[in-house]
Every structure is written in C-alpha cells, then in structure tokens.
Protein backbone atom coordinates (compact mmCIF):
# COMPACT_ATOMS: atom_id res chain seq x y z
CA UNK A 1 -7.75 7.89 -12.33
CA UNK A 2 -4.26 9.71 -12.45
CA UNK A 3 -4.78 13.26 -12.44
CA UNK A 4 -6.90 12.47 -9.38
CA UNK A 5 -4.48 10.54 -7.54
CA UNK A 6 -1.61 13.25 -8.50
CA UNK A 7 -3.51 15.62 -6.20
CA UNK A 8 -3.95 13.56 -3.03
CA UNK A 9 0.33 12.69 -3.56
CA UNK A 10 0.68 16.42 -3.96
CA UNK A 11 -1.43 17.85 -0.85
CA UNK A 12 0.46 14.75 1.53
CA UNK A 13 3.68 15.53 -0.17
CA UNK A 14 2.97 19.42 0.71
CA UNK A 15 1.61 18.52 4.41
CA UNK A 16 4.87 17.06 5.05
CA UNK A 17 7.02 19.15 4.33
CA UNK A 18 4.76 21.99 5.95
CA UNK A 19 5.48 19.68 9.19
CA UNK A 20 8.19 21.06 11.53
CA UNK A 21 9.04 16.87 12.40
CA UNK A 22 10.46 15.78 9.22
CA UNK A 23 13.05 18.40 9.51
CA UNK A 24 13.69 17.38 12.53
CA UNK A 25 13.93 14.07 11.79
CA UNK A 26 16.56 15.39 8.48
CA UNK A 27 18.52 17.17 11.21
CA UNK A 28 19.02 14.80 13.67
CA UNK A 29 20.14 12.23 10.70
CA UNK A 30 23.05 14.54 9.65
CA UNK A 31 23.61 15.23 13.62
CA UNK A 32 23.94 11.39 13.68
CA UNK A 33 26.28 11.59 10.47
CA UNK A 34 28.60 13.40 12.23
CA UNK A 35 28.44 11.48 15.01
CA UNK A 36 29.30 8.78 13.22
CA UNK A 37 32.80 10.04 12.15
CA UNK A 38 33.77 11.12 15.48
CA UNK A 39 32.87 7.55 16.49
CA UNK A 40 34.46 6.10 14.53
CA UNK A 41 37.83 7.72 15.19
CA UNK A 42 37.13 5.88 18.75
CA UNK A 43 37.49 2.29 17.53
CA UNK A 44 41.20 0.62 16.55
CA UNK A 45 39.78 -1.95 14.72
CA UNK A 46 37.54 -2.27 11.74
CA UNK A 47 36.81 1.42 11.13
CA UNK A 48 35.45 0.68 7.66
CA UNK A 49 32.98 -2.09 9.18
CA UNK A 50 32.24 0.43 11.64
CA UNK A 51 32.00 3.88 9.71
CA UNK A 52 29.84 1.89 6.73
CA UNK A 53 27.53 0.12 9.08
CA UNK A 54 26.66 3.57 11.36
CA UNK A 55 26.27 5.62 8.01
CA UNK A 56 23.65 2.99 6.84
CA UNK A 57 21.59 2.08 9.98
CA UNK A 58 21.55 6.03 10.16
CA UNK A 59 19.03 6.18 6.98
CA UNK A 60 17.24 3.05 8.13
CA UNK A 61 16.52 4.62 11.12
CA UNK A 62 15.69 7.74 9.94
CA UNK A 63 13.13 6.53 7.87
CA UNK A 64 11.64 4.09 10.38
CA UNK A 65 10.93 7.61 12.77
CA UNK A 66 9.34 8.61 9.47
CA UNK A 67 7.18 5.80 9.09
CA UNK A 68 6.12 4.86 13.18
CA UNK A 69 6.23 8.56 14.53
CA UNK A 70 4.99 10.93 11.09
CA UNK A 71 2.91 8.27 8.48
CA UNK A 72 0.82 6.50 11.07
CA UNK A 73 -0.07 9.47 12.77
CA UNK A 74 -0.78 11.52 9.29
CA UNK A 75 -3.02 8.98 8.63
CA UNK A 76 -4.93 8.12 12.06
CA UNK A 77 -5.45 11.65 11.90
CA UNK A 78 -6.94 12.04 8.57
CA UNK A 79 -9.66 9.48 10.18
CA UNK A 80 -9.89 10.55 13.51
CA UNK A 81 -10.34 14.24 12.49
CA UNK A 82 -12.65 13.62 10.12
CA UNK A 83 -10.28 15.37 7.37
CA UNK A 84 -11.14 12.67 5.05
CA UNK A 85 -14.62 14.01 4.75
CA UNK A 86 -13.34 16.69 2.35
CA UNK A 87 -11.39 14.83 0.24
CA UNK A 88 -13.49 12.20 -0.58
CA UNK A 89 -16.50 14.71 -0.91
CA UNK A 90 -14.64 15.92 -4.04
CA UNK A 91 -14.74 13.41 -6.94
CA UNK A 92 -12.27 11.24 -5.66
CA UNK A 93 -12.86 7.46 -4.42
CA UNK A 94 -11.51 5.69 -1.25
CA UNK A 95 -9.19 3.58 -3.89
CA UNK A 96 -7.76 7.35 -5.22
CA UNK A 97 -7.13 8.22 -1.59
CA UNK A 98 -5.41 5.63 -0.47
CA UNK A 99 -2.89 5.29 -3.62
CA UNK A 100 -2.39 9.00 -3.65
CA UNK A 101 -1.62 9.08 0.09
CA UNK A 102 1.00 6.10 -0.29
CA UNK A 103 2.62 7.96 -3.21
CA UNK A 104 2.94 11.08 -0.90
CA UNK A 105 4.51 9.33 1.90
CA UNK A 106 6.63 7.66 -0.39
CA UNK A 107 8.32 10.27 -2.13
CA UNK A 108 9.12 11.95 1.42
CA UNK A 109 10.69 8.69 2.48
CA UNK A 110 12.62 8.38 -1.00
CA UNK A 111 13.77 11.85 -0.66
CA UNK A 112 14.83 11.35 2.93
CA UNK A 113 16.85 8.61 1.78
CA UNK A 114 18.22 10.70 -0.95
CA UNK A 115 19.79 13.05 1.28
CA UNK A 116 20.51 10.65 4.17
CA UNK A 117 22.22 8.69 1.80
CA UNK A 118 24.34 11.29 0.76
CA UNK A 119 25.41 12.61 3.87
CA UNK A 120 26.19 8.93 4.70
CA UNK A 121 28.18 8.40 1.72
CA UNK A 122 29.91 11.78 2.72
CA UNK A 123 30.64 10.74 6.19
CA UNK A 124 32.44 7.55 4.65
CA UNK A 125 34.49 9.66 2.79
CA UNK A 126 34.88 12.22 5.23
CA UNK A 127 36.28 9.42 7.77
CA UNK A 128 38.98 8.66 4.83
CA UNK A 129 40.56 11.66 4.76
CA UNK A 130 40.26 12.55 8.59
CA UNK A 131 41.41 9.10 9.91
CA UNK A 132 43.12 7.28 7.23
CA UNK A 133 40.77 4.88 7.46
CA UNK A 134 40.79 2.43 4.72
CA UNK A 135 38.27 0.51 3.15
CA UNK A 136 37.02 -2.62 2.50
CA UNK A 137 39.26 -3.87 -0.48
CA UNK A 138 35.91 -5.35 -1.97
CA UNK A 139 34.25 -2.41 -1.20
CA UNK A 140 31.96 -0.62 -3.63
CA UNK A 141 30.43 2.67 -4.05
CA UNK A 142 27.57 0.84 -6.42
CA UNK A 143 26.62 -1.59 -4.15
CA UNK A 144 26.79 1.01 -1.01
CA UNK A 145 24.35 2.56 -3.19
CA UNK A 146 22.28 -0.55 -3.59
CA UNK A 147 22.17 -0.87 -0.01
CA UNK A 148 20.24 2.40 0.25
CA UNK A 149 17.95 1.13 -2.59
CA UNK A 150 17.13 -1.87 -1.25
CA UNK A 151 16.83 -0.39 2.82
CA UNK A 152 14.19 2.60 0.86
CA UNK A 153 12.34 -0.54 -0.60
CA UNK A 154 11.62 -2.29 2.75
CA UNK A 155 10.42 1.13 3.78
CA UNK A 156 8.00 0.98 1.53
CA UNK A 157 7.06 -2.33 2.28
CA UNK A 158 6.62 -0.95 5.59
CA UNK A 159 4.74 1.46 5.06
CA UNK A 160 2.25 -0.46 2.75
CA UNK A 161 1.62 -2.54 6.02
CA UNK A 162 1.21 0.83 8.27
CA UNK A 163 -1.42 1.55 5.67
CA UNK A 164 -2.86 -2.30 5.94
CA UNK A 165 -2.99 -1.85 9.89
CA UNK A 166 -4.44 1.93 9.68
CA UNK A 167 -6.88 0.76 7.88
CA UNK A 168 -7.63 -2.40 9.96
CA UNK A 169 -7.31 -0.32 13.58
CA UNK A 170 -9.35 1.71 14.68
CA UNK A 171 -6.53 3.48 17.11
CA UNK A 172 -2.88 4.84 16.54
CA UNK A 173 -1.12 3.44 19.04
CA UNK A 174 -3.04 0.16 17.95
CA UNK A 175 -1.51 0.67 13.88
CA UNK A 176 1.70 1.69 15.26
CA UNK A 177 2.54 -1.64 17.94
CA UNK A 178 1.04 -3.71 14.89
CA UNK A 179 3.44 -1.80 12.63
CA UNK A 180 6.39 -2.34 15.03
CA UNK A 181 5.54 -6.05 15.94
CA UNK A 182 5.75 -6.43 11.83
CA UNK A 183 8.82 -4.78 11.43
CA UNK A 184 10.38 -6.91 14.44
CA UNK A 185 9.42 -10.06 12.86
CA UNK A 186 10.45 -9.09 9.16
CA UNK A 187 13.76 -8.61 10.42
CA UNK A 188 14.49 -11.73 12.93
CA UNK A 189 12.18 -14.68 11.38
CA UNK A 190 15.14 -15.89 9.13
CA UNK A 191 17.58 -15.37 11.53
CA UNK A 192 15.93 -17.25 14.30
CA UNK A 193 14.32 -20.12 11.38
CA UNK A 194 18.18 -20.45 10.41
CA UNK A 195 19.64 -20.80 14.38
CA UNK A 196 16.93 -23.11 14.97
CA UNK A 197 17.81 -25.30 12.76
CA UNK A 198 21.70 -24.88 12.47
CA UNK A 199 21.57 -25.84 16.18
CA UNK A 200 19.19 -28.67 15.72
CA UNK A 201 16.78 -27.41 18.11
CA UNK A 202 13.86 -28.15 16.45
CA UNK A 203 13.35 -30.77 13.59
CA UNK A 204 12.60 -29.67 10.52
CA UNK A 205 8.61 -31.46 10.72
CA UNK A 206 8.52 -29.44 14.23
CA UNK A 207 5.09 -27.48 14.54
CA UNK A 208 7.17 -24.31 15.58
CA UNK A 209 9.29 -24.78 12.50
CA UNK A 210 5.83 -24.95 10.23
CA UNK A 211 4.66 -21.89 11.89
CA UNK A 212 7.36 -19.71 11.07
CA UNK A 213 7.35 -20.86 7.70
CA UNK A 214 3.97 -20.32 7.20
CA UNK A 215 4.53 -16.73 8.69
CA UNK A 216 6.86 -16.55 6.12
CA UNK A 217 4.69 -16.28 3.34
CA UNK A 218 2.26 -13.70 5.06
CA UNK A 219 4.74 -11.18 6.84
CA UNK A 220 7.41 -9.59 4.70
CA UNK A 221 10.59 -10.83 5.18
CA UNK A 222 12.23 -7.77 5.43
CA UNK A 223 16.16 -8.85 5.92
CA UNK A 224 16.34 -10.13 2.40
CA UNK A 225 16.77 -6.15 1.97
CA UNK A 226 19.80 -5.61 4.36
CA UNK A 227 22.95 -6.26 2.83
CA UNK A 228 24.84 -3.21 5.30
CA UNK A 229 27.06 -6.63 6.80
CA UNK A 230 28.29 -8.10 3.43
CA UNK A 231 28.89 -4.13 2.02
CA UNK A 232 30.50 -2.97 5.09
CA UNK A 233 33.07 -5.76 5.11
CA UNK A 234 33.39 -6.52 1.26
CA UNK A 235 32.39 -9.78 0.95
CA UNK A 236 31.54 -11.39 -2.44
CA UNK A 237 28.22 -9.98 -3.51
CA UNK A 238 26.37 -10.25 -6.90
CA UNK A 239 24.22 -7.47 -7.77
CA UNK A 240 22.24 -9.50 -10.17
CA UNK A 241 20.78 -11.67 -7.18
CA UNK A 242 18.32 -9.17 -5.62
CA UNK A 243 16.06 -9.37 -8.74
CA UNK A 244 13.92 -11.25 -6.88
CA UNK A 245 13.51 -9.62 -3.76
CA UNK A 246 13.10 -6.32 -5.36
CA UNK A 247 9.78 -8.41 -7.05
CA UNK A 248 8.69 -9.56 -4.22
CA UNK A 249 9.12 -6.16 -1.94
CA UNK A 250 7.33 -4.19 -5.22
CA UNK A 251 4.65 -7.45 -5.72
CA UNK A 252 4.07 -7.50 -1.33
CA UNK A 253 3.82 -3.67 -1.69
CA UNK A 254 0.62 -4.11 -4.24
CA UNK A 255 -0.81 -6.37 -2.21
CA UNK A 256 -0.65 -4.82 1.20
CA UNK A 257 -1.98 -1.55 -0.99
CA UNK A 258 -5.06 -3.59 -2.50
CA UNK A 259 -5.45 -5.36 1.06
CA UNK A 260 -6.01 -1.65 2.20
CA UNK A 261 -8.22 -0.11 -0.50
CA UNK A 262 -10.39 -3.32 0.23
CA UNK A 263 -10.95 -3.24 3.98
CA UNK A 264 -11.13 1.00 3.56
CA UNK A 265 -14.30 0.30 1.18
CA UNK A 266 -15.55 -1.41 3.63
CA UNK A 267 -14.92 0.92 7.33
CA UNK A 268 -17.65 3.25 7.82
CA UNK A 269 -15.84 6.56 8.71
C-alpha cells in the first residue's frame, strides 16, 4: 500500500511547488516578517509581546492561505476536472489517493512552516539587536519552537477537515465556507464556553451550554494548539502538558482522514 501512496505524495508535493501561489504565499510571509520588525519599532510598550505574537500569527496565517486558497482548490479541481480519472485508472484505490494527497499537502504546509518559522525566529532576533528590545525573562527559544509545532499540527487538523468537506461538497466555495466556519469555531468555542460561564450567563444545565459541549466533541478544538499569548509574555508553561492535545490533533486527524476515504468510496465521480 506504501509504494503506491509515495507516488500520489510525490506528484501533489511536485504540483505544488510547480504552482506560482505558494511562492507567493512564501514571499509575502517574509514581506510580513519584515514588516513585523519595523512595527514593532512603532510601539513603546511590550515590544517582545508584540514582535513574538506578529512573528507567530505570520506562519499561522501563512498556512491558513495555504490551506483555504491552494488545498481546497487542488483538490475541487482534481474532481471537477476529472484529473482523478487517471490516477485512479492506474492501480491505485480511492483510500491510496486520498492518504497520498494528504501527505502531499502536508509536507508543503510543514515545510512552509519550516521556513516561516525561521524567518520568524529571525525577525525576533533581528528586533533585538535593532531596537534593544528585550525579552520576555521567561522566554524560551524551545517553547517558541513548540509554538510552531503545535500551530503546524492544527494545520493539519485543518486540513484533514478540508479533505472531510471536499469530499462531502460537491462545490469549492461550498468546502471552503465549511472549512472556514470550522476553523472559526475551533478557535472561539472555548473562549466563548469559558465567558459564558465566568459571567454566569448561562447555567451550566442551559441547552446552549449542552450544545457547545456537544460541539465540542465533534469539531476540533483548535485553541488547545495556540500557546503564541503565554510564549510571547513568558508565563509559566510546562512542555510536558500538550501530550494530550498532540493525541488528540494526530487521533482527530485519522479520523477526519477515514471519515473521507469512507464518504469518497461512496461519491460517484
């Protein structure tokens, strides 16, 4: 089954970086980069908070453009051009396809991050010698890294569900508000769960309050993976605690994947 995966992850892998966008997408991150130290020079008040946060939400964002404006329309295409015809009229199943494609896609967006990271970890540094700006006394080069880990994993979470809603939709623009609406309420639920009930809006028994927890369990809860806050002002942070998220992220990334290969078995293309 692996040497006929490998081939489907090599052609996407190929495809993408045959495609003009992603460097685009590169450039504009390093653009931003640089922004981001001249910006920085404009505040007079937590430059490290500022300079750490930018550099960060710079490779989230990068890879988000990958995921809504390259990988959903990579893959509507595939379907709506009928390119899947040739692949799967070579000895490889729907199963093959859809594993190989996500591995594609995924080392683009881990590469991306790669360099994005980088260059933000250079614009940091870059903003220390330019501005004496000082960091963080808790701050840490490890966990800055970690942050970049764990923002590449709900990537791939995402991108697991663009596959999901690809597969699901028979449109684009259809995957892609899907895809958005998901990310949206990843990133808020726990937030708006926590001010709900820190403000006593709702009871606890409240049917709003059951909703959202039952959404909970079936949308990813995708700011378990942001940690740019706590790393950009140094605040007590153990490492060891993300164990479980990074299960859950790899564990919700199998599922979304098998959720796909099912419903793609089943789509008459």
């Amino acid at each position: 089954m692996i040497h006929k995966i490998f081939p489907v992850a090599h052609i996407t892998f190929i495809d993408c970086l045959r495609n003009k966008a992603l460097y685009g997408i590169l450039f504009m991150g390093i653009v931003l980069f640089g922004i981001n130290i001249i910006f920085t020079g404009m505040f007079s008040w937590d430059l490290s908070k500022v300079a750490v946060d930018m550099g960060l939400s710079t490779v989230s964002f990068a890879g988000l453009i990958l995921i809504f404006f390259f990988s959903i329309q990579m893959m509507s295409n595939d379907m709506d051009k009928k390119t899947i015809y040739l692949i799967l009229s070579r000895p490889v199943s729907k199963s093959e396809y859809i594993v190989g494609k996500f591995i594609g896609l995924s080392l683009v967006i881990l590469i991306s991050s790669l360099v994005l990271g980088v260059c933000a970890a250079f614009s940091v540094w870059l903003s220390t010698m330019t501005i004496n700006l000082q960091l963080a006394e808790a701050f840490s080069w490890k966990l800055f890294s970690l942050s970049i880990t764990l923002q590449t994993l709900s990537l791939l979470i995402l991108l697991s569900l663009a596959f999901l809603w690809v597969m699901v939709s028979s449109h684009s623009f259809t995957a892609f508000l899907l895809t958005l609406m998901t990310y949206f309420v990843g990133q808020n639920m726990e937030n708006v769960k926590n001010i709900i009930l820190s403000t006593k809006l709702m009871s606890p028994d409240s049917i709003s309050i059951k909703a959202i927890n039952f959404a909970s369990w079936i949308l990813p809860n995708l700011s378990v993976f942001n940690i740019k806050t706590i790393i950009a002002h140094g605040l007590p942070f153990d490492a060891s605690s993300m164990a479980a998220p990074v299960v859950y992220g790899i564990s919700y990334i199998g599922i979304c994947l098998c959720l796909s290969i099912l419903v793609f078995k089943k789509r008459e293309i």
